[in-house]
N, C-alpha and C. Protein backbone atom coordinates (compact mmCIF):
# COMPACT_ATOMS: atom_id res chain seq x y z
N UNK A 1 7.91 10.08 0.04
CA UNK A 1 6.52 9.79 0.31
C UNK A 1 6.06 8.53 -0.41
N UNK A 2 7.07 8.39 -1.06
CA UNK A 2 6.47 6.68 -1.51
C UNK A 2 5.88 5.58 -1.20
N UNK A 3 6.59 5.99 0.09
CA UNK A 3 6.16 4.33 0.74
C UNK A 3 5.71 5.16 2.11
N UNK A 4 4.89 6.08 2.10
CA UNK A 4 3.95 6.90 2.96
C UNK A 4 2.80 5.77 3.25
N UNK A 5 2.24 5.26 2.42
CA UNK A 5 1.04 4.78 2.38
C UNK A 5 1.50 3.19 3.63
N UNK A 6 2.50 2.53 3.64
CA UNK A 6 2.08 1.59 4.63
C UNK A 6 2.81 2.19 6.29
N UNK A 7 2.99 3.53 6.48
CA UNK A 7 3.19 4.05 7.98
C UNK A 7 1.55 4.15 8.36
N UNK A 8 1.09 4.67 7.25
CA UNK A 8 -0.73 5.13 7.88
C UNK A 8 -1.48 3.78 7.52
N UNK A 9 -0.82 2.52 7.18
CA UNK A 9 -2.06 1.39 6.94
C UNK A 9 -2.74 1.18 7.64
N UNK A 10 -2.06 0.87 9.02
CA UNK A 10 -3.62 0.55 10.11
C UNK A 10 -4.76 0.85 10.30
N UNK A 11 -4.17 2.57 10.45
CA UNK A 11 -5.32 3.55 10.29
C UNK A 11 -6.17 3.51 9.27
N UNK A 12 -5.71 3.45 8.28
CA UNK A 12 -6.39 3.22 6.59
C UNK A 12 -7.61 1.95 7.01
N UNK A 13 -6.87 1.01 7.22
CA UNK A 13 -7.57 -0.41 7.17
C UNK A 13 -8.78 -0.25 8.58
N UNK A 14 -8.46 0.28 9.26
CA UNK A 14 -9.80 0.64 10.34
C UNK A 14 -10.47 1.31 10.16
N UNK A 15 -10.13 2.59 9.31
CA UNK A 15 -11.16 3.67 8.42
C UNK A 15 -11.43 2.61 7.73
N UNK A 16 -11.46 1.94 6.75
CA UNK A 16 -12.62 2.05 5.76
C UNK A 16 -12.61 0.24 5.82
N UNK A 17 -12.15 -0.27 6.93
CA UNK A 17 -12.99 -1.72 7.13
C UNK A 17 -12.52 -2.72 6.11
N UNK A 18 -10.70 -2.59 5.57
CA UNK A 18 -10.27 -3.32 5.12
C UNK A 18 -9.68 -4.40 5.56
N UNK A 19 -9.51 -5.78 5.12
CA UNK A 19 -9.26 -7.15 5.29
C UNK A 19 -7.43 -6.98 5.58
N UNK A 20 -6.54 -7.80 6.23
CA UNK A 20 -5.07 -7.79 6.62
C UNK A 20 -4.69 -7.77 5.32
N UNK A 21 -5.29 -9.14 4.59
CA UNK A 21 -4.91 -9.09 3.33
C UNK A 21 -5.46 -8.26 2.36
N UNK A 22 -6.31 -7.52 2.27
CA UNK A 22 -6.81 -6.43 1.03
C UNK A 22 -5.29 -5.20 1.33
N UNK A 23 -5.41 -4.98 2.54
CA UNK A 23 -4.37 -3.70 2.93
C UNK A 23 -3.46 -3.93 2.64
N UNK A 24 -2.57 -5.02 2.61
CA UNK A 24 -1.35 -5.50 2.02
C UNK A 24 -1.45 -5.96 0.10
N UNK A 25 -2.34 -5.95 0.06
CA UNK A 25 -2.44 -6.38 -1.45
C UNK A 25 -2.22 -4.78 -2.12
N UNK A 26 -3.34 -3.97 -1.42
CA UNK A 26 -2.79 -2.54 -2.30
C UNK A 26 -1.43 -1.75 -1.70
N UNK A 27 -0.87 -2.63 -0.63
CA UNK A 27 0.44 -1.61 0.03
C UNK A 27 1.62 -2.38 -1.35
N UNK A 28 1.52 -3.68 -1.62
CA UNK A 28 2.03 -4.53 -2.28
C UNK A 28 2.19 -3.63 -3.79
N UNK A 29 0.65 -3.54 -4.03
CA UNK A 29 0.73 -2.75 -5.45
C UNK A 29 1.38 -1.56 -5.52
N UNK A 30 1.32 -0.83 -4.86
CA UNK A 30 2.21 0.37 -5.39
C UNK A 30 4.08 0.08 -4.74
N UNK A 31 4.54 -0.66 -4.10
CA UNK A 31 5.53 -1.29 -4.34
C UNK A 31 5.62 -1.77 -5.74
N UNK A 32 5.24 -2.44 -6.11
CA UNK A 32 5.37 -2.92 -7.56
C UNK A 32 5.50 -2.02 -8.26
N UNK A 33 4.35 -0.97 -8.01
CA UNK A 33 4.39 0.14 -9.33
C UNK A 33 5.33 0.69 -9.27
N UNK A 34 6.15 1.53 -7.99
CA UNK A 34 7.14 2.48 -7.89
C UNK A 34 8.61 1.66 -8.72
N UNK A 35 8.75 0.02 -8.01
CA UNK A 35 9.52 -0.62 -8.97
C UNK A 35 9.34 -0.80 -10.38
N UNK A 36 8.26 -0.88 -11.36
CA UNK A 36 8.60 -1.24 -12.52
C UNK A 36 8.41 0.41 -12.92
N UNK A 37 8.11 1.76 -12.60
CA UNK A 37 8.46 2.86 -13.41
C UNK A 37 9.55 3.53 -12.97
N UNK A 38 10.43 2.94 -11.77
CA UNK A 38 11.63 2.76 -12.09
C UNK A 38 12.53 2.06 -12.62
N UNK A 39 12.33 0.92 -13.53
CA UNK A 39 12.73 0.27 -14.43
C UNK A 39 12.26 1.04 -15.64
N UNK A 40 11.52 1.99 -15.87
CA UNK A 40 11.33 1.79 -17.09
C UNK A 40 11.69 3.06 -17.53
């Protein structure tokens, strides 16, 4: 379920009236996150 969150982005980003780039900035962030607390 990790990477759950960018199968439902569209939907996300038409619910609540987010920008191409806002939706990718937070799909981006938790990529990042899942990578560095698996580094750590």
């Amino acid at each position: 379920m990790r990477y759950g969150y960018g199968l439902q982005l569209p939907q996300l980003a038409a619910e609540f009236s987010l920008a191409t780039s806002t939706a990718g900035v937070i799909a981006a962030g938790s990529f990042a996150a899942h990578g560095m607390s698996a580094l750590a």
